[in-house]
PDB file of N, CA and C in Angstrom:
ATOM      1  N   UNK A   1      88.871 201.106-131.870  1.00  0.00           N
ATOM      2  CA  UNK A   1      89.108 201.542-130.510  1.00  0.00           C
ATOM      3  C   UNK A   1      87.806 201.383-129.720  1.00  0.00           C
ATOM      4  N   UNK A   2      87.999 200.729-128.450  1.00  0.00           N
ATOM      5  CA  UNK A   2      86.565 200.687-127.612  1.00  0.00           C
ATOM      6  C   UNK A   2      86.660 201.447-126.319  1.00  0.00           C
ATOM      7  N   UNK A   3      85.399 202.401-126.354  1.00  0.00           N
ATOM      8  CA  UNK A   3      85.487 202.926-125.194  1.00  0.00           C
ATOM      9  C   UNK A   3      84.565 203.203-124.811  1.00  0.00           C
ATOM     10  N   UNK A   4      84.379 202.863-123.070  1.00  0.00           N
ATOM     11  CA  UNK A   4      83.321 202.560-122.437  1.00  0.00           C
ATOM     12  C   UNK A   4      83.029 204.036-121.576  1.00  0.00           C
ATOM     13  N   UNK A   5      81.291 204.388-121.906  1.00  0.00           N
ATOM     14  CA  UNK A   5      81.122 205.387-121.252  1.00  0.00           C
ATOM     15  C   UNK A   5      79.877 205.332-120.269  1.00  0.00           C
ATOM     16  N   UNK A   6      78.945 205.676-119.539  1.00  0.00           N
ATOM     17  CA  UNK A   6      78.259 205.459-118.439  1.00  0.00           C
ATOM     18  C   UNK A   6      76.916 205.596-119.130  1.00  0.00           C
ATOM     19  N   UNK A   7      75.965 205.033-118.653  1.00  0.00           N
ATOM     20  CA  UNK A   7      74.653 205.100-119.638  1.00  0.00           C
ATOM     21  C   UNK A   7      73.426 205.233-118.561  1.00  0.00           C
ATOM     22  N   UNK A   8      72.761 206.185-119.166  1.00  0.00           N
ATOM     23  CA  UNK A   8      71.500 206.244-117.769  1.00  0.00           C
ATOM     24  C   UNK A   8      70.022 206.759-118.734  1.00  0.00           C
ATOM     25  N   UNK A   9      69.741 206.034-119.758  1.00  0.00           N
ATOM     26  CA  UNK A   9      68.258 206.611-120.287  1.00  0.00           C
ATOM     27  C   UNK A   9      67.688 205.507-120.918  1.00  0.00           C
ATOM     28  N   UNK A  10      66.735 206.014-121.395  1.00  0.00           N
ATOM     29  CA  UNK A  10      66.094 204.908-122.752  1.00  0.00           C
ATOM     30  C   UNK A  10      65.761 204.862-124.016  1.00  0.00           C
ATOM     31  N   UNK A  11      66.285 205.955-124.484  1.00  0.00           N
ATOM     32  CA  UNK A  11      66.128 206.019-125.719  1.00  0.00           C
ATOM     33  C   UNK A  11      67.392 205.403-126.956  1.00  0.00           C
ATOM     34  N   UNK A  12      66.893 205.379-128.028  1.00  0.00           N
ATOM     35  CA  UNK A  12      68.029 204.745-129.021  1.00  0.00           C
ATOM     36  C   UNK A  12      67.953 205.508-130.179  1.00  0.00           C
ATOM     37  N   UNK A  13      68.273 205.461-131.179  1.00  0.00           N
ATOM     38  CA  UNK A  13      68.092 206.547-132.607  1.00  0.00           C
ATOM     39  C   UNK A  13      67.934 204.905-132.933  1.00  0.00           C
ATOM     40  N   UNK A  14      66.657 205.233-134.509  1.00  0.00           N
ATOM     41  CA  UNK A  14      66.788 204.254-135.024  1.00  0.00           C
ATOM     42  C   UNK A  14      67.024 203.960-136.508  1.00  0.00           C
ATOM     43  N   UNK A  15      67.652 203.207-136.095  1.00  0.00           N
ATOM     44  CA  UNK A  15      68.537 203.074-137.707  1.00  0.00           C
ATOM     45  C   UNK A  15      68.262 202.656-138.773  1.00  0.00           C
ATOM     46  N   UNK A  16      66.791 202.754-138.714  1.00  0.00           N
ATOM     47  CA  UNK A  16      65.817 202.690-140.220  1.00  0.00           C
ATOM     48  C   UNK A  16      66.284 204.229-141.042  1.00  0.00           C
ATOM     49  N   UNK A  17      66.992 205.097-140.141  1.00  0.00           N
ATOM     50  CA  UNK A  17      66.889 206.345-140.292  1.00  0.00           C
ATOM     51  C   UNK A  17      68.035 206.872-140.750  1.00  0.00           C
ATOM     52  N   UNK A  18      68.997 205.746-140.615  1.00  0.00           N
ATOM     53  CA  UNK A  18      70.686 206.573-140.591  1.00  0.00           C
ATOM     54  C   UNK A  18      71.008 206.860-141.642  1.00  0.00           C
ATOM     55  N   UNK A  19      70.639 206.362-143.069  1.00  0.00           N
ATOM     56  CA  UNK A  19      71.010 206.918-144.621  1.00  0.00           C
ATOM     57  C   UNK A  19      70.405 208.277-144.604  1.00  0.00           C
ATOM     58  N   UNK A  20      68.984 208.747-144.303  1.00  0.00           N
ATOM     59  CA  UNK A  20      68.684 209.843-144.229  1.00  0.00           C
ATOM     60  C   UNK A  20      69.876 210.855-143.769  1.00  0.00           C
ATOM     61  N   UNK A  21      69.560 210.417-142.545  1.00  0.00           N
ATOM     62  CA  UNK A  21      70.641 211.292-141.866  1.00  0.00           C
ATOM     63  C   UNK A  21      72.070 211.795-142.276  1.00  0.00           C
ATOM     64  N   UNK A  22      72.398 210.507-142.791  1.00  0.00           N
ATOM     65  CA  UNK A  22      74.049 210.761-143.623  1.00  0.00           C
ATOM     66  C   UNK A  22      73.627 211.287-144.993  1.00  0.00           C
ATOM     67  N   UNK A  23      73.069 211.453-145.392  1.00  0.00           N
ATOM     68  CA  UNK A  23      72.627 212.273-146.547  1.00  0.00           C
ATOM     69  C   UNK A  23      72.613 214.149-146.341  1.00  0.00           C
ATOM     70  N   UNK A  24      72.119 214.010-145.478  1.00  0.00           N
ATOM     71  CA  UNK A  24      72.017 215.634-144.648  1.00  0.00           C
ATOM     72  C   UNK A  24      73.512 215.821-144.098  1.00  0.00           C
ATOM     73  N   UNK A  25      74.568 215.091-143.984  1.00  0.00           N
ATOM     74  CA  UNK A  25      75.578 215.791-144.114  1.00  0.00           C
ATOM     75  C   UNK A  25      75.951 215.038-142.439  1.00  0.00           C
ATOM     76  N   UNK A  26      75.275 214.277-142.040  1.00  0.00           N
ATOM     77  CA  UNK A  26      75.490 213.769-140.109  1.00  0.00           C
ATOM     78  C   UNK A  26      76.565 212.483-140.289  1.00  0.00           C
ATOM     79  N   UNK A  27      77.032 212.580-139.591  1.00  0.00           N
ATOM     80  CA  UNK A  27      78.178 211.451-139.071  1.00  0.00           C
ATOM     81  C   UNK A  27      77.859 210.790-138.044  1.00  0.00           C
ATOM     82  N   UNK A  28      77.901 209.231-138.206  1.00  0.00           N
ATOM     83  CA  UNK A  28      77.745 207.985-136.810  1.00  0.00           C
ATOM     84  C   UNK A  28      78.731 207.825-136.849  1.00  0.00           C
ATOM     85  N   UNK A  29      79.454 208.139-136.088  1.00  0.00           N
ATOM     86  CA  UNK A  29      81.245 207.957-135.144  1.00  0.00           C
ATOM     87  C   UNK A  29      81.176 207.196-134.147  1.00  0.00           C
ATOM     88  N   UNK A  30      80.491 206.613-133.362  1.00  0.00           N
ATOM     89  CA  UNK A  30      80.224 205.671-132.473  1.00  0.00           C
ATOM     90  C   UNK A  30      79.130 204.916-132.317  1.00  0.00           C
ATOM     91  N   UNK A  31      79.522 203.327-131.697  1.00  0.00           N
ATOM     92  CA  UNK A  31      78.070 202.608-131.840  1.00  0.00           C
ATOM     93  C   UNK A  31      78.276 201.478-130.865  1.00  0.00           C
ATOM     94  N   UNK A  32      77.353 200.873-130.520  1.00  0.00           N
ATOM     95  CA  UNK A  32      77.276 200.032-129.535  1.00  0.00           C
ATOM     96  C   UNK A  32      77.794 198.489-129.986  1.00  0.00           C
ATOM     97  N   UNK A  33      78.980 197.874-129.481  1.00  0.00           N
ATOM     98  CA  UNK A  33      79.399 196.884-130.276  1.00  0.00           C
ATOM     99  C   UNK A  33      78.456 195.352-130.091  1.00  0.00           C
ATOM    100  N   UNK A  34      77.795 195.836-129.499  1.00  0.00           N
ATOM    101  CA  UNK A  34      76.989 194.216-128.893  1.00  0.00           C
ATOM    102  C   UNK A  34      75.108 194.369-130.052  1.00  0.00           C
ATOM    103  N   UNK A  35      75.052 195.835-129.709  1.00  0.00           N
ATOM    104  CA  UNK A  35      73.482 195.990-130.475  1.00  0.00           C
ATOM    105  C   UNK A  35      73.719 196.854-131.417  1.00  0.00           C
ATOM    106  N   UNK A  36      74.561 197.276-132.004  1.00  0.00           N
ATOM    107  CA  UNK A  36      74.924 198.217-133.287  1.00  0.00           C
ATOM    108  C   UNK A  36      74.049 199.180-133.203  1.00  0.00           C
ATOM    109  N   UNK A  37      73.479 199.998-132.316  1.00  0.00           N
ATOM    110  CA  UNK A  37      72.870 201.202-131.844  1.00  0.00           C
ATOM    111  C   UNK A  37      73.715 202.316-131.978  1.00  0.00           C
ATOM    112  N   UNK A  38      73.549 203.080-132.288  1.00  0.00           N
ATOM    113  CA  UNK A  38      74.686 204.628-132.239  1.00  0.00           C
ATOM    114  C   UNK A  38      74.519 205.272-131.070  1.00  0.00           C
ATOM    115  N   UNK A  39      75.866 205.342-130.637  1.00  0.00           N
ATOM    116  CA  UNK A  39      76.066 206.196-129.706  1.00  0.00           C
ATOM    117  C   UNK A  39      76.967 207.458-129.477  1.00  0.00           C
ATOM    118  N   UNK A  40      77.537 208.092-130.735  1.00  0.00           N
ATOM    119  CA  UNK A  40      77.857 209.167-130.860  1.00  0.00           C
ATOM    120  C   UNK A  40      77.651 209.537-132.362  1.00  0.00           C
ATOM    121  N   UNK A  41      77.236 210.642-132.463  1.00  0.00           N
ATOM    122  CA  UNK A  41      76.892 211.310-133.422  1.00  0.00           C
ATOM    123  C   UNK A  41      77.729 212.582-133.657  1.00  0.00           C
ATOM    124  N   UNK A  42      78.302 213.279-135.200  1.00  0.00           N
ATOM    125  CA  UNK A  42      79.045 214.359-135.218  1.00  0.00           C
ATOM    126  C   UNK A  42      78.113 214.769-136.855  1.00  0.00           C
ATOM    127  N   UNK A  43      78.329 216.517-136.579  1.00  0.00           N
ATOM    128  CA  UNK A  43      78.134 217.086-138.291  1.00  0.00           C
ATOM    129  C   UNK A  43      79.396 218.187-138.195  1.00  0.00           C
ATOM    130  N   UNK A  44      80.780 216.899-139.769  1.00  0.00           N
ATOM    131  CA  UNK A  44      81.456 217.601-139.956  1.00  0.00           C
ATOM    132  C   UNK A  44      81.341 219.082-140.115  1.00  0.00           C
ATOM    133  N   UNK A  45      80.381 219.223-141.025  1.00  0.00           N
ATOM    134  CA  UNK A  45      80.711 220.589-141.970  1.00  0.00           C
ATOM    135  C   UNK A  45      80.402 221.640-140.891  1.00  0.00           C
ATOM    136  N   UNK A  46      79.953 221.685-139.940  1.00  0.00           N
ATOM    137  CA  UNK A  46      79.436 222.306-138.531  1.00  0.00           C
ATOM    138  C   UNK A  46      80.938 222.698-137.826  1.00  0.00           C
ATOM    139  N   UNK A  47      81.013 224.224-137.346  1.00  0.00           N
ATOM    140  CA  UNK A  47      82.074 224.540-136.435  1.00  0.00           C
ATOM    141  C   UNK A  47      82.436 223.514-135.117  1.00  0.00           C
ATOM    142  N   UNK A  48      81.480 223.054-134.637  1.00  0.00           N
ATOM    143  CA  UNK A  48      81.373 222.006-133.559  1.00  0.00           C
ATOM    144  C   UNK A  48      80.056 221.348-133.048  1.00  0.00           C
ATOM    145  N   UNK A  49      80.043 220.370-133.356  1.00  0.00           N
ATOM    146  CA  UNK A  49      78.650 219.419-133.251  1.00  0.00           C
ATOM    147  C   UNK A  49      78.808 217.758-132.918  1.00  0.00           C
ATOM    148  N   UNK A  50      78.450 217.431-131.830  1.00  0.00           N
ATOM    149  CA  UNK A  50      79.047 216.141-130.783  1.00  0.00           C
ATOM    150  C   UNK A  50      77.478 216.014-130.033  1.00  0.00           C
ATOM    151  N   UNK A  51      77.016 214.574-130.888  1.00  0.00           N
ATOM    152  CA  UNK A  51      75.562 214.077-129.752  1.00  0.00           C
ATOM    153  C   UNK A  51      76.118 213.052-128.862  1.00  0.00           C
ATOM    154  N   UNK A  52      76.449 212.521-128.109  1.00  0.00           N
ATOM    155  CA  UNK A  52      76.266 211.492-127.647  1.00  0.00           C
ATOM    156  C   UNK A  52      74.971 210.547-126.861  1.00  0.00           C
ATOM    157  N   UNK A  53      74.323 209.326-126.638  1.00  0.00           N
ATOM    158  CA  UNK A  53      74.062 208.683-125.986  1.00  0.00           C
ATOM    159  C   UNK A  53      74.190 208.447-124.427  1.00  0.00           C
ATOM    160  N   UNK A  54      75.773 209.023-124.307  1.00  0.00           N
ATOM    161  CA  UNK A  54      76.016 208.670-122.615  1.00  0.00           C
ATOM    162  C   UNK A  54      76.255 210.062-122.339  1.00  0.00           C
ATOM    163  N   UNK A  55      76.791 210.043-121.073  1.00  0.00           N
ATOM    164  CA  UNK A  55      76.846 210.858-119.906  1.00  0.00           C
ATOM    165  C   UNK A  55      78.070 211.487-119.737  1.00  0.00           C
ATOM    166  N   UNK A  56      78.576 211.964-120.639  1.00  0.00           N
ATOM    167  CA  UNK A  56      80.405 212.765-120.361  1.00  0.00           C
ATOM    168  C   UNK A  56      80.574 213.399-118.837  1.00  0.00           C
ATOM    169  N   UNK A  57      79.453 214.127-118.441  1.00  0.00           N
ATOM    170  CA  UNK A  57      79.586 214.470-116.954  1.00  0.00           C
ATOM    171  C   UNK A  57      79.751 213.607-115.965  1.00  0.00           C
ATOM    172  N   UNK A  58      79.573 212.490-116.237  1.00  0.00           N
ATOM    173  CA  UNK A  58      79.783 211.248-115.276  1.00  0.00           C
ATOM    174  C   UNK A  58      80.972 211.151-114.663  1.00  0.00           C
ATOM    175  N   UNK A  59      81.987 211.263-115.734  1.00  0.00           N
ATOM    176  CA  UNK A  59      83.370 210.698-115.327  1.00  0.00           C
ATOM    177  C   UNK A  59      84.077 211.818-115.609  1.00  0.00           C
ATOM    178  N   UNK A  60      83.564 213.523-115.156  1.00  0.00           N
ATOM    179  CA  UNK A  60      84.362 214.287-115.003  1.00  0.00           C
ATOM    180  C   UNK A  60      84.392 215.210-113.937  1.00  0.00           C
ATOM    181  N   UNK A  61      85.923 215.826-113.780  1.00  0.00           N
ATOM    182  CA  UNK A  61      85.733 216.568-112.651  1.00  0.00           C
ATOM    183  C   UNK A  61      86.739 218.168-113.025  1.00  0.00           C
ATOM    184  N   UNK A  62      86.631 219.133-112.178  1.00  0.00           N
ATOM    185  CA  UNK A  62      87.137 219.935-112.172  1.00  0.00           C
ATOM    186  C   UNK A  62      88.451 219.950-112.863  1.00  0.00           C
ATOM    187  N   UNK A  63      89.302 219.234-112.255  1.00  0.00           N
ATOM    188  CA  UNK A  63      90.423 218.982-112.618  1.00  0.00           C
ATOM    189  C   UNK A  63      90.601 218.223-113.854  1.00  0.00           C
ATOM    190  N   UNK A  64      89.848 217.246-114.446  1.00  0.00           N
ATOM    191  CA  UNK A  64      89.964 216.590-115.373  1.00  0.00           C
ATOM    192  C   UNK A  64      88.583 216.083-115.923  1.00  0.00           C
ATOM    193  N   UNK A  65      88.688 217.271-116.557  1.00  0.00           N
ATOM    194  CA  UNK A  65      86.967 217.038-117.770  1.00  0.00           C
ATOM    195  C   UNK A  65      87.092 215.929-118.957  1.00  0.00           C
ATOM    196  N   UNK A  66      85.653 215.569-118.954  1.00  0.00           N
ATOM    197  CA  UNK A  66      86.345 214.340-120.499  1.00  0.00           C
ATOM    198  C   UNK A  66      86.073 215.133-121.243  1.00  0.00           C
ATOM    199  N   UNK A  67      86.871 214.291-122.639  1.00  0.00           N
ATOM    200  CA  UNK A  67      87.550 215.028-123.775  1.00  0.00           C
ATOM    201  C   UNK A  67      86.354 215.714-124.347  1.00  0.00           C
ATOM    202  N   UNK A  68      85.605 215.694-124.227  1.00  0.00           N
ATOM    203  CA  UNK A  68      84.475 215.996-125.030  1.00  0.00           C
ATOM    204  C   UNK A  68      84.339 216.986-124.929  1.00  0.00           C
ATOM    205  N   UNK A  69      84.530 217.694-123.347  1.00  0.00           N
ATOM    206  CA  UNK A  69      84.221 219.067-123.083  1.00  0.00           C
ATOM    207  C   UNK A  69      85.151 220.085-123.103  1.00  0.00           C
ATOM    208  N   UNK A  70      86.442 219.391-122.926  1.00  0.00           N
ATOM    209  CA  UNK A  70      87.830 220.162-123.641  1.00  0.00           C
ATOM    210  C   UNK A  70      87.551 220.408-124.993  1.00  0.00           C
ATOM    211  N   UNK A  71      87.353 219.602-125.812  1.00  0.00           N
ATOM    212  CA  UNK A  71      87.067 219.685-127.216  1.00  0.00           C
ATOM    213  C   UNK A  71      85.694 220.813-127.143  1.00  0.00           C
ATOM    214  N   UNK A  72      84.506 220.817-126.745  1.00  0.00           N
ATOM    215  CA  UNK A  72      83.966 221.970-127.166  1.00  0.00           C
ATOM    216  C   UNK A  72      84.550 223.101-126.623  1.00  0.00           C
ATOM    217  N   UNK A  73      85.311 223.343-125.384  1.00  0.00           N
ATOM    218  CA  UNK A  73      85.795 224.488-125.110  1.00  0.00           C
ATOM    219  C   UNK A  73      86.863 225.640-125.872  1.00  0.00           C
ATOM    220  N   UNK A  74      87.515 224.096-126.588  1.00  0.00           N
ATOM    221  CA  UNK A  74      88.214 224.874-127.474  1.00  0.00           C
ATOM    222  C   UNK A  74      88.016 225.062-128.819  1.00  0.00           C
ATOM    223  N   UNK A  75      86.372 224.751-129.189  1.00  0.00           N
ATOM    224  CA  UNK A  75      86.040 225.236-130.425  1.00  0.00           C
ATOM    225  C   UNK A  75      85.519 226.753-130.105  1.00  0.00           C
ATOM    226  N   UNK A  76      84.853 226.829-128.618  1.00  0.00           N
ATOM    227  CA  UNK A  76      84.421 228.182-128.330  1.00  0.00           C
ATOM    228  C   UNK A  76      85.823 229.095-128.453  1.00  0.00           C
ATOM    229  N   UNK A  77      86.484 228.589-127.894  1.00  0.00           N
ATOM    230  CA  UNK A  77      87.392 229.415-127.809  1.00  0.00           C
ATOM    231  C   UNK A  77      88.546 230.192-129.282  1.00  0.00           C
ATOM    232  N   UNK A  78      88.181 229.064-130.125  1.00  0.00           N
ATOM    233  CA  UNK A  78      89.242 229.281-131.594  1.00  0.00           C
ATOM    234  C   UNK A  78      87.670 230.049-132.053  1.00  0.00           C
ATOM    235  N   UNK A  79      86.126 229.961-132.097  1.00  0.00           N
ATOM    236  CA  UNK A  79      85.240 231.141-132.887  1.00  0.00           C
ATOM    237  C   UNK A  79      85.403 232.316-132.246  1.00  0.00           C
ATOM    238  N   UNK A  80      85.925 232.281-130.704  1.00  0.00           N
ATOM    239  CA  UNK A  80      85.812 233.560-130.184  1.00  0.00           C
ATOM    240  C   UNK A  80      86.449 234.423-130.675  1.00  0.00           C
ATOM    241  N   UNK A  81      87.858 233.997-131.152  1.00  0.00           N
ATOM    242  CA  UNK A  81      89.029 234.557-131.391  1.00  0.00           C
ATOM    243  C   UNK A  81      89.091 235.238-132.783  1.00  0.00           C
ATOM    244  N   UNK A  82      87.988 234.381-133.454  1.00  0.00           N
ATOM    245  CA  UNK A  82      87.805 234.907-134.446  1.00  0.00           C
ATOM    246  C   UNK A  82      86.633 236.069-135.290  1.00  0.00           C
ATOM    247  N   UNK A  83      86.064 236.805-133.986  1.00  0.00           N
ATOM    248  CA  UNK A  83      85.394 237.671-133.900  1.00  0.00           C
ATOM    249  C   UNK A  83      86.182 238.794-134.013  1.00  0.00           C
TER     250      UNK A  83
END
């Protein structure tokens, strides 16, 4: 699945690094199909944990937040519940 999100910085993770990382338990769930750069990052074993590269606020609005922020809202919302 490809999906295009808005990009405004300069930094990259570098991927001399990514076995480390997946060793510690981190997930590369997204990546740049032209420079194989990562651009989203997740740690399953974590209640909720989402890095991205781009800009989710870009292309959201009141009415219609991207998924990303629905998705953390409703992890806050299923730990709250469980207090």
């Amino acid at each position: 699945e490809l999906i295009q999100e808005r990009h405004r910085h300069r930094y990259e993770f570098n991927n001399k690094y990514k076995e480390q990382f997946e060793e510690k338990g981190m997930s590369f769930t997204g990546f740049n199909p032209d420079s194989d750069l990562v651009e989203v990052i997740e740690v399953p074993n974590l209640k909720w944990f989402v890095g991205t590269q781009f800009h989710p606020e870009y292309n959201s609005t009141v009415i219609s937040p991207n998924p990303l922020f629905m998705s953390f809202m409703s992890a806050v919302i299923k730990n709250y519940k469980k207090k």
